[in-house]
ModelCIF file with pLDDT and N, C-alpha, C, O atoms, coordinates in Angstrom:
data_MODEL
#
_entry.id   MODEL 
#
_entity.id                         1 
_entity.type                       polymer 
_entity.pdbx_number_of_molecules   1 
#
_entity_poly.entity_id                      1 
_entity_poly.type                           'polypeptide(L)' 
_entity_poly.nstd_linkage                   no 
_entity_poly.nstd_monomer                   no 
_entity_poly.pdbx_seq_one_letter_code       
;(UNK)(UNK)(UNK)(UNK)(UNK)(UNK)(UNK)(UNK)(UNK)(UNK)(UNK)(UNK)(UNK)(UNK)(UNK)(UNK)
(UNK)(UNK)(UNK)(UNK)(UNK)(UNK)(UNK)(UNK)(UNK)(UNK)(UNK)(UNK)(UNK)(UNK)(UNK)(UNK)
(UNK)(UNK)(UNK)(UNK)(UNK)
;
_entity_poly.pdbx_seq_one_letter_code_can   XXXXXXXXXXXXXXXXXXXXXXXXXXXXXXXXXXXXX 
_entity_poly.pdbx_strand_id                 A 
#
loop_
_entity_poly_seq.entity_id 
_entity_poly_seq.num 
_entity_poly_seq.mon_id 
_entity_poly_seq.hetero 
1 1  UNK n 
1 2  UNK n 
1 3  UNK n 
1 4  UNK n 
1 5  UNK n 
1 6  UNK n 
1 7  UNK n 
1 8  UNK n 
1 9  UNK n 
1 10 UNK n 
1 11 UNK n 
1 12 UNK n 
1 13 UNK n 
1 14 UNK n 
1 15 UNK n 
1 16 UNK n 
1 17 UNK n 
1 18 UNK n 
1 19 UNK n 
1 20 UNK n 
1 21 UNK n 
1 22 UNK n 
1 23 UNK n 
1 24 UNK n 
1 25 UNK n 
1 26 UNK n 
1 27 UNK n 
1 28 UNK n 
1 29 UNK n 
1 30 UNK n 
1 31 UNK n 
1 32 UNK n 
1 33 UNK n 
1 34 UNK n 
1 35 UNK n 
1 36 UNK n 
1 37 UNK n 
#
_struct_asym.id          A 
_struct_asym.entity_id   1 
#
loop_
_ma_qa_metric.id 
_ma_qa_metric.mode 
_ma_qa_metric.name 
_ma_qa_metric.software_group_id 
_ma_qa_metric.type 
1 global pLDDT . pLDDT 
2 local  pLDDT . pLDDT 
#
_ma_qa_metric_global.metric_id      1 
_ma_qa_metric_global.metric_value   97.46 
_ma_qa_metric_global.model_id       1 
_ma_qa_metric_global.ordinal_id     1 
#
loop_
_ma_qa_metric_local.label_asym_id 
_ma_qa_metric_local.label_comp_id 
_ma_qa_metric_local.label_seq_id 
_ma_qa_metric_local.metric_id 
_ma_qa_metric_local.metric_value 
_ma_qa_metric_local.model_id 
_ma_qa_metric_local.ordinal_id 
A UNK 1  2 95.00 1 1  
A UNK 2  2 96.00 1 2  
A UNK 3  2 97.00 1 3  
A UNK 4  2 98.00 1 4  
A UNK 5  2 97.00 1 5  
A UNK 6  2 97.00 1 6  
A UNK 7  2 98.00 1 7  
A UNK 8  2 98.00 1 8  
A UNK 9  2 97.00 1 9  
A UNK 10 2 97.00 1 10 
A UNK 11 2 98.00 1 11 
A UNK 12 2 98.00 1 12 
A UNK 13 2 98.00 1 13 
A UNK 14 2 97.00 1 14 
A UNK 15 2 98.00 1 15 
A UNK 16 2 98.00 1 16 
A UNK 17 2 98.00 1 17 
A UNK 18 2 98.00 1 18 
A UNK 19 2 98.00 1 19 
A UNK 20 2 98.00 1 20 
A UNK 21 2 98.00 1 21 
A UNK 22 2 98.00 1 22 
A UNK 23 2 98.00 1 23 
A UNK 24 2 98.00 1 24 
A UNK 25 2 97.00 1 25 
A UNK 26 2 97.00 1 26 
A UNK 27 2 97.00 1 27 
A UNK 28 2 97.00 1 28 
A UNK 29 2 98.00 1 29 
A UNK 30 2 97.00 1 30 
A UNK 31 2 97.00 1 31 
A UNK 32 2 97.00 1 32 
A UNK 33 2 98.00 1 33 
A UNK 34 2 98.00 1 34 
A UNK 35 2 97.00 1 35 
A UNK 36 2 97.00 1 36 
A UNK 37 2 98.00 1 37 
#
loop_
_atom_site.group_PDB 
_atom_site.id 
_atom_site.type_symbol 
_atom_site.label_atom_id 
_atom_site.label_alt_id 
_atom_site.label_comp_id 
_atom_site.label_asym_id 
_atom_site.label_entity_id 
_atom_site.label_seq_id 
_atom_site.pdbx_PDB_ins_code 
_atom_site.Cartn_x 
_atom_site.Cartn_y 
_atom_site.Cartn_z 
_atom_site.occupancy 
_atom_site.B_iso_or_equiv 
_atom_site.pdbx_formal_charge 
_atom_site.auth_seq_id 
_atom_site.auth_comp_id 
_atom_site.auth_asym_id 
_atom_site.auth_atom_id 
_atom_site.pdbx_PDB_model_num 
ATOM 1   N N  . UNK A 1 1  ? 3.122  -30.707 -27.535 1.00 95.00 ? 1  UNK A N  1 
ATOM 2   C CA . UNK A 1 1  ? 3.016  -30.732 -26.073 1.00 95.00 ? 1  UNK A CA 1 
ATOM 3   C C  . UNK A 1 1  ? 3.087  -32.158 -25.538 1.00 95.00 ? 1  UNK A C  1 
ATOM 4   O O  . UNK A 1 1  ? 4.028  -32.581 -24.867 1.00 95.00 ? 1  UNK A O  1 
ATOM 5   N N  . UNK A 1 2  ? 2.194  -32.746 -25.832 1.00 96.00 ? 2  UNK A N  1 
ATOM 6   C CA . UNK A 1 2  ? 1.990  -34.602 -25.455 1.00 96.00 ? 2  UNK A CA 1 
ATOM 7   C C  . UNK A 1 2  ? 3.169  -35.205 -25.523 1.00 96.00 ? 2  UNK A C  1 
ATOM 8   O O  . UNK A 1 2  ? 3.845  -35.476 -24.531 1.00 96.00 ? 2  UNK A O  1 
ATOM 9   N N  . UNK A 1 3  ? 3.515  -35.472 -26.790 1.00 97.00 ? 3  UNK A N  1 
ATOM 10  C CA . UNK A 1 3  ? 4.859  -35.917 -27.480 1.00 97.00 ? 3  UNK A CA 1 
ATOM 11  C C  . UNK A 1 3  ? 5.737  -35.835 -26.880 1.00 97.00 ? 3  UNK A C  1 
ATOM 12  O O  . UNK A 1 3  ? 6.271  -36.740 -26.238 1.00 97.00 ? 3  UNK A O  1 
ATOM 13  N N  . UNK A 1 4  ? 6.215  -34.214 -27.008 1.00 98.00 ? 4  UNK A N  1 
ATOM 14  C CA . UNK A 1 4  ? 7.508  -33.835 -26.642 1.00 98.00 ? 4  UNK A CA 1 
ATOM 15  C C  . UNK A 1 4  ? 8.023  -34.060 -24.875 1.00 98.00 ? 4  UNK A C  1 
ATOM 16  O O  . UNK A 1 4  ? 9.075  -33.992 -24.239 1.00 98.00 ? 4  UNK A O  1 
ATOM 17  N N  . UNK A 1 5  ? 7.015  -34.267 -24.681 1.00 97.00 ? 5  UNK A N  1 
ATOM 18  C CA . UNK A 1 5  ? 7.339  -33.765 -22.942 1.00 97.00 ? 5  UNK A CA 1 
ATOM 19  C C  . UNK A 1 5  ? 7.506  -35.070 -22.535 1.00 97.00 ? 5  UNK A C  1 
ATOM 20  O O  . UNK A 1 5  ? 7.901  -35.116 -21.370 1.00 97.00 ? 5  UNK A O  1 
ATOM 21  N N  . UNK A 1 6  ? 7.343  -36.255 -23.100 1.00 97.00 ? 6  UNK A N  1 
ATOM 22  C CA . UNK A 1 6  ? 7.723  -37.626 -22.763 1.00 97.00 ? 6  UNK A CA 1 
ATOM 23  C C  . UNK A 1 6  ? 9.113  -37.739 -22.049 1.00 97.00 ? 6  UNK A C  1 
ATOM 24  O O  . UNK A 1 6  ? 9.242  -38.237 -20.931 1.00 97.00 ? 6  UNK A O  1 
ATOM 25  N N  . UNK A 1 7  ? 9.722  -37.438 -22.493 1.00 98.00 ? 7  UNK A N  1 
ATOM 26  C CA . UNK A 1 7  ? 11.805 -37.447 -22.336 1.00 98.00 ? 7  UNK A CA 1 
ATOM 27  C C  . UNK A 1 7  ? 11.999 -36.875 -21.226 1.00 98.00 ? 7  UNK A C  1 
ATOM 28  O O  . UNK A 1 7  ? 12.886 -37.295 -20.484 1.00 98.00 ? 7  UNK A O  1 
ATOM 29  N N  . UNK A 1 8  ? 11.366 -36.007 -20.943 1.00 98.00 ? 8  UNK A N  1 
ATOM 30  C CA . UNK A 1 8  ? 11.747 -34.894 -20.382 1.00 98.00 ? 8  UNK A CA 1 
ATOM 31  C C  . UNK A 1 8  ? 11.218 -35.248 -18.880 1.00 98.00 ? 8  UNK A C  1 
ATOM 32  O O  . UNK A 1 8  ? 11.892 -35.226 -17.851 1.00 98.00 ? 8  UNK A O  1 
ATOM 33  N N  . UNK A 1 9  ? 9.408  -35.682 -19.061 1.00 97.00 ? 9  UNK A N  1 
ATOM 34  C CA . UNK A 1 9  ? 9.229  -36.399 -18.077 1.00 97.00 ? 9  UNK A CA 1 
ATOM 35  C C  . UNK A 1 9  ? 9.864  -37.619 -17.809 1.00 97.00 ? 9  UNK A C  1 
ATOM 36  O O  . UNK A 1 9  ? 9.315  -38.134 -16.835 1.00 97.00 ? 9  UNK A O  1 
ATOM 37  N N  . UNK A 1 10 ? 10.844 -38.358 -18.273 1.00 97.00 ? 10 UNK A N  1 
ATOM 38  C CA . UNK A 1 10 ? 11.697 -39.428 -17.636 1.00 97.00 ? 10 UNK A CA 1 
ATOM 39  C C  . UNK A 1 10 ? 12.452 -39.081 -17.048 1.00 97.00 ? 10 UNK A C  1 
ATOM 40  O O  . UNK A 1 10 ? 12.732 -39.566 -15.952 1.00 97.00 ? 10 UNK A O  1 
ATOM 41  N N  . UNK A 1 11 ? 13.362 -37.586 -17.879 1.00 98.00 ? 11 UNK A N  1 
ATOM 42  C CA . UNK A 1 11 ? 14.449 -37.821 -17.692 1.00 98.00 ? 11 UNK A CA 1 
ATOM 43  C C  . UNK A 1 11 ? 14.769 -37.332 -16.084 1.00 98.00 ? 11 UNK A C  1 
ATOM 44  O O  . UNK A 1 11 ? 15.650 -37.833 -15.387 1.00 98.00 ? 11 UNK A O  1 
ATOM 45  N N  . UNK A 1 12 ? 13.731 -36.099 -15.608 1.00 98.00 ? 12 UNK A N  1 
ATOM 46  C CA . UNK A 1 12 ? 14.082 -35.609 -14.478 1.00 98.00 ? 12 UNK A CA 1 
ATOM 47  C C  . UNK A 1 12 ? 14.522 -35.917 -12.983 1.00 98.00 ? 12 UNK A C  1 
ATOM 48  O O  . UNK A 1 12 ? 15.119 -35.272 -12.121 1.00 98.00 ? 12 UNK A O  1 
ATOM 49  N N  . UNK A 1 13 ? 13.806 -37.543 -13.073 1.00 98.00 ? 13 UNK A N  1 
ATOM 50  C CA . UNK A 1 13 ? 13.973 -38.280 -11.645 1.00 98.00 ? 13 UNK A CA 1 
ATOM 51  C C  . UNK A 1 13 ? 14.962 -39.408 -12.677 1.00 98.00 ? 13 UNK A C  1 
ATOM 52  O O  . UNK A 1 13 ? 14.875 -40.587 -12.335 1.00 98.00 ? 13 UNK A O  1 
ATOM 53  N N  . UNK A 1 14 ? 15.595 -39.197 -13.522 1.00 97.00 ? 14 UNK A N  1 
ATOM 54  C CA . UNK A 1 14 ? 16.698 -40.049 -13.981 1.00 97.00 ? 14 UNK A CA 1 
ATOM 55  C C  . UNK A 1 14 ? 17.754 -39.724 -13.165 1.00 97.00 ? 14 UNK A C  1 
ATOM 56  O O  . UNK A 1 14 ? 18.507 -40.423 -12.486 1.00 97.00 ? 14 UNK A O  1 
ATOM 57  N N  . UNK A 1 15 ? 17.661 -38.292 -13.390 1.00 98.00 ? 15 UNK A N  1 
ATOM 58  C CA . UNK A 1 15 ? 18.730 -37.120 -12.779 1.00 98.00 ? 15 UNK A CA 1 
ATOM 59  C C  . UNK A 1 15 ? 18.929 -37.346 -11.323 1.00 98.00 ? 15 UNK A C  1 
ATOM 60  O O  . UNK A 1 15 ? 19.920 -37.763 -10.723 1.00 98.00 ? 15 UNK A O  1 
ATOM 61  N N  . UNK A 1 16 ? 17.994 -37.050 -10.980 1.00 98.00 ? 16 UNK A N  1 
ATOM 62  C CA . UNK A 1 16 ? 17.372 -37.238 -9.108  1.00 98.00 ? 16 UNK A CA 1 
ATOM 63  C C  . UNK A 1 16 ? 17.566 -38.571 -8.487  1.00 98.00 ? 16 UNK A C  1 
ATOM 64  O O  . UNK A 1 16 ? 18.235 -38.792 -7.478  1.00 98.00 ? 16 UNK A O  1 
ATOM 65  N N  . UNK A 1 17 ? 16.823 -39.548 -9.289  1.00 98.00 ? 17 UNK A N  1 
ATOM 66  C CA . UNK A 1 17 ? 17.716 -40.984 -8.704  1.00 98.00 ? 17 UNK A CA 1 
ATOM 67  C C  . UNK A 1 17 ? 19.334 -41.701 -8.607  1.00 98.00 ? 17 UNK A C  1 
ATOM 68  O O  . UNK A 1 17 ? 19.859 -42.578 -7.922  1.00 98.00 ? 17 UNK A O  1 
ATOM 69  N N  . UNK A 1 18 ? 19.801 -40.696 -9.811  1.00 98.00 ? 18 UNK A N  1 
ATOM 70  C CA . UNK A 1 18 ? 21.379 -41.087 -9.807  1.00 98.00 ? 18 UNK A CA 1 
ATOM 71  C C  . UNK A 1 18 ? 22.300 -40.385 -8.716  1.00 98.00 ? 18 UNK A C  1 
ATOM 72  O O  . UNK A 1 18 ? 23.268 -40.763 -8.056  1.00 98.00 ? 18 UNK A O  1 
ATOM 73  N N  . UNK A 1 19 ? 21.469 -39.016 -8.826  1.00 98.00 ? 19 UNK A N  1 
ATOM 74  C CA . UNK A 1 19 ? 21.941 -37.928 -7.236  1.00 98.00 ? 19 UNK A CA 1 
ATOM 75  C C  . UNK A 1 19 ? 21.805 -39.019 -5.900  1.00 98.00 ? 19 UNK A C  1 
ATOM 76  O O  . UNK A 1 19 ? 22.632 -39.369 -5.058  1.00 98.00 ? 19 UNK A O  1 
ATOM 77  N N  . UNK A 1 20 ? 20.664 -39.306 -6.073  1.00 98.00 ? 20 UNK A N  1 
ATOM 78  C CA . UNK A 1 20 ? 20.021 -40.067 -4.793  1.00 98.00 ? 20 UNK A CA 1 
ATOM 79  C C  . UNK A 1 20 ? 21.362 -41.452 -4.059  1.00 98.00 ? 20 UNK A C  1 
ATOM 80  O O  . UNK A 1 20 ? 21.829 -41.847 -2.991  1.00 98.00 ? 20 UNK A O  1 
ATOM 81  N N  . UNK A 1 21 ? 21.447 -41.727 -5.738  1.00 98.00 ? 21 UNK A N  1 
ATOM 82  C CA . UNK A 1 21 ? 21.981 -43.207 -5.221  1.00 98.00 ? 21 UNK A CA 1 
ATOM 83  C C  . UNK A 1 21 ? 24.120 -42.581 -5.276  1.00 98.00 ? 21 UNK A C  1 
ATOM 84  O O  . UNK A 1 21 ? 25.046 -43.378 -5.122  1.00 98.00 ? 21 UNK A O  1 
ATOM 85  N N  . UNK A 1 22 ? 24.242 -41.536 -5.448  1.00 98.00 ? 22 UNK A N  1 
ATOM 86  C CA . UNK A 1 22 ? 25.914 -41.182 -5.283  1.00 98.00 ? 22 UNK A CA 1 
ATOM 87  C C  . UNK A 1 22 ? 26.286 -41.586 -6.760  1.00 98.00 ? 22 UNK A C  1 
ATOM 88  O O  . UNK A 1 22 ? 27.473 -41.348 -6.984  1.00 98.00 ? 22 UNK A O  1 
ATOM 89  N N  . UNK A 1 23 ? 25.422 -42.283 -8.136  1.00 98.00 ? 23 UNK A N  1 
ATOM 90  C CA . UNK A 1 23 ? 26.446 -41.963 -8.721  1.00 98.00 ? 23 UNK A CA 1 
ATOM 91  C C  . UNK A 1 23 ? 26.560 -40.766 -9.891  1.00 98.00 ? 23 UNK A C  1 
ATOM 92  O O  . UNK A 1 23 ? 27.099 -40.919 -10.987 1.00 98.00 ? 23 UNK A O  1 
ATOM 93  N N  . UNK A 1 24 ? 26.238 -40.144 -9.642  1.00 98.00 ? 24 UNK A N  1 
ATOM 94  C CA . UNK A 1 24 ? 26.410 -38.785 -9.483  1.00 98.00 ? 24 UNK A CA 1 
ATOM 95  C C  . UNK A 1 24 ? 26.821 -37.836 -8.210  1.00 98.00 ? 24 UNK A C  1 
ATOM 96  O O  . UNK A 1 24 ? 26.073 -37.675 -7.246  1.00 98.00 ? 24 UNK A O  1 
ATOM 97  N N  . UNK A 1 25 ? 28.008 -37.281 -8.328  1.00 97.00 ? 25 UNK A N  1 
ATOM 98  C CA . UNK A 1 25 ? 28.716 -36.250 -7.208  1.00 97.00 ? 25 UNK A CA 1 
ATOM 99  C C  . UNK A 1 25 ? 28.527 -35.053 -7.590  1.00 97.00 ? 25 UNK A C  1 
ATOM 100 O O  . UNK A 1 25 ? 28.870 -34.611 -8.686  1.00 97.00 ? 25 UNK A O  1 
ATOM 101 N N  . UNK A 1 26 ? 27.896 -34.366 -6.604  1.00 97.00 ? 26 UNK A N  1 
ATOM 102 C CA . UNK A 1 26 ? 27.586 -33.146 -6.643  1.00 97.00 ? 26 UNK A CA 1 
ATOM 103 C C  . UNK A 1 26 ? 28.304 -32.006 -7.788  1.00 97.00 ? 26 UNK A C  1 
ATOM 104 O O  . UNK A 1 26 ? 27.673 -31.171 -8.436  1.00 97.00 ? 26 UNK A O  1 
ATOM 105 N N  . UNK A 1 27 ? 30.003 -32.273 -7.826  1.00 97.00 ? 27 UNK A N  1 
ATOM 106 C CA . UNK A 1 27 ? 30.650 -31.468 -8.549  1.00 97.00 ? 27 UNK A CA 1 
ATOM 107 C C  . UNK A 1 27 ? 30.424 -32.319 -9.991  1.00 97.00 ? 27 UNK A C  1 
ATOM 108 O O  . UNK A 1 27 ? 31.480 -32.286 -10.623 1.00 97.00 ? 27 UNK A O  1 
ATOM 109 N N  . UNK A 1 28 ? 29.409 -33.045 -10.680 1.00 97.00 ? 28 UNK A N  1 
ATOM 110 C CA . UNK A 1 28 ? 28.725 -33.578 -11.464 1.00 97.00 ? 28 UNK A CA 1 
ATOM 111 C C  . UNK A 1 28 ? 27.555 -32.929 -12.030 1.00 97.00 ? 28 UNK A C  1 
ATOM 112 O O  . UNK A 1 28 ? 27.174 -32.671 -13.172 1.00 97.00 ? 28 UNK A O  1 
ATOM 113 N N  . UNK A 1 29 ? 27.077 -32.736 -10.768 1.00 98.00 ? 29 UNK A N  1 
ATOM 114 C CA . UNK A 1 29 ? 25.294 -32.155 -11.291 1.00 98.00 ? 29 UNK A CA 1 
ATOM 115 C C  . UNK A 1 29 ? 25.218 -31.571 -12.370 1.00 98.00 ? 29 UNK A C  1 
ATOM 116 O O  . UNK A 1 29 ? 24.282 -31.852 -13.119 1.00 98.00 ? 29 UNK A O  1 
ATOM 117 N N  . UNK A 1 30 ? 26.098 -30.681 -12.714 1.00 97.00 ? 30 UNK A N  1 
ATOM 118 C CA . UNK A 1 30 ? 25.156 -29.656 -14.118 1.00 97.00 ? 30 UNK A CA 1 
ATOM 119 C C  . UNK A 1 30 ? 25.707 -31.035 -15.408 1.00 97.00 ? 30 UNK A C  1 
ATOM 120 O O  . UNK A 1 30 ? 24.917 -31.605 -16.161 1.00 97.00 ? 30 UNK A O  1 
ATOM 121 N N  . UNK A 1 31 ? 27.269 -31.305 -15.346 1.00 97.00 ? 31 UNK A N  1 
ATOM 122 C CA . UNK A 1 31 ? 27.146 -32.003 -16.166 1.00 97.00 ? 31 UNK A CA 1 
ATOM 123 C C  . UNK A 1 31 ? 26.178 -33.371 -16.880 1.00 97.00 ? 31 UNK A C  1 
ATOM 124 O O  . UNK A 1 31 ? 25.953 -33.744 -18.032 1.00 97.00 ? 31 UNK A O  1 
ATOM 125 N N  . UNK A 1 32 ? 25.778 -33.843 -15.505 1.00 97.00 ? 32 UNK A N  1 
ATOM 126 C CA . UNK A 1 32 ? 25.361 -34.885 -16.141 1.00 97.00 ? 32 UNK A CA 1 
ATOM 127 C C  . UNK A 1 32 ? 23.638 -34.460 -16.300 1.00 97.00 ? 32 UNK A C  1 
ATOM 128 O O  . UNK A 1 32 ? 22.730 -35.106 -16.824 1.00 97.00 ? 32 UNK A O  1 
ATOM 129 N N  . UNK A 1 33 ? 23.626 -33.600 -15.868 1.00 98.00 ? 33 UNK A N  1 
ATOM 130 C CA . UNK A 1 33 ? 21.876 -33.189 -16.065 1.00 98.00 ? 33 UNK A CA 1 
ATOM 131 C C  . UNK A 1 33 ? 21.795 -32.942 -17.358 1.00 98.00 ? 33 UNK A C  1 
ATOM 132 O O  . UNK A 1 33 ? 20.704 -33.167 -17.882 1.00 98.00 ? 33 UNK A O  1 
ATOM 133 N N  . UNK A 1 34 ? 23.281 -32.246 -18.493 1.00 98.00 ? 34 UNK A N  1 
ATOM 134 C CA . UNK A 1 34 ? 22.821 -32.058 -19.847 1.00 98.00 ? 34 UNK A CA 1 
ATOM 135 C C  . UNK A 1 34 ? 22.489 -33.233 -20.180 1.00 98.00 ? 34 UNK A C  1 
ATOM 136 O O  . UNK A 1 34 ? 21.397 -33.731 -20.455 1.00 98.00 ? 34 UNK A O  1 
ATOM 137 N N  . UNK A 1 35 ? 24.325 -33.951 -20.099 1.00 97.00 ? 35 UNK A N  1 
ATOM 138 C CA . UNK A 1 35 ? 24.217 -35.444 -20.434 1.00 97.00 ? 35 UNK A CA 1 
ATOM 139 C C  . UNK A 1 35 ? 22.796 -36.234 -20.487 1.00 97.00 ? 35 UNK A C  1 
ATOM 140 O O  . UNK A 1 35 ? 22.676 -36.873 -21.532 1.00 97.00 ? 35 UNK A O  1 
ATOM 141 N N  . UNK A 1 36 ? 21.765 -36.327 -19.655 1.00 97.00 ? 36 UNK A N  1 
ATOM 142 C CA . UNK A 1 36 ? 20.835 -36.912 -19.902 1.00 97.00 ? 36 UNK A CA 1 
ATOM 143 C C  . UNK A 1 36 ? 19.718 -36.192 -20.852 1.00 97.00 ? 36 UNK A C  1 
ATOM 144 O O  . UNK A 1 36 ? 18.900 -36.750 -21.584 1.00 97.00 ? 36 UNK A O  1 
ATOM 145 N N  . UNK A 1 37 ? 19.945 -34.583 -20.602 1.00 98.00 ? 37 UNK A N  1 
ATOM 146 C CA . UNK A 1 37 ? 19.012 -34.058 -21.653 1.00 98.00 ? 37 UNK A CA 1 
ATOM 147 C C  . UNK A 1 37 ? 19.410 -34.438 -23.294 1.00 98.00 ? 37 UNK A C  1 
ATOM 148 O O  . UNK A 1 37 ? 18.691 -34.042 -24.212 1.00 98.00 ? 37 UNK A O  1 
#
């Protein structure tokens, strides 16, 4: 539980800040959301 959820808690506003800032385009989203998983 502790451990694992580290990444995962980074990675989500990794996702969200790159949306935020355009570089990520919408017709992007699913891809790059694996990409960071």
């Amino acid at each position: 539980d502790k451990i694992v959820f580290l990444p995962w808690g980074k990675l989500v506003d990794q996702w969200r800040w790159k949306v935020f800032s355009g570089e990520i385009r919408p017709e992007q989203y699913n891809k790059a959301w694996w990409a960071l998983r």
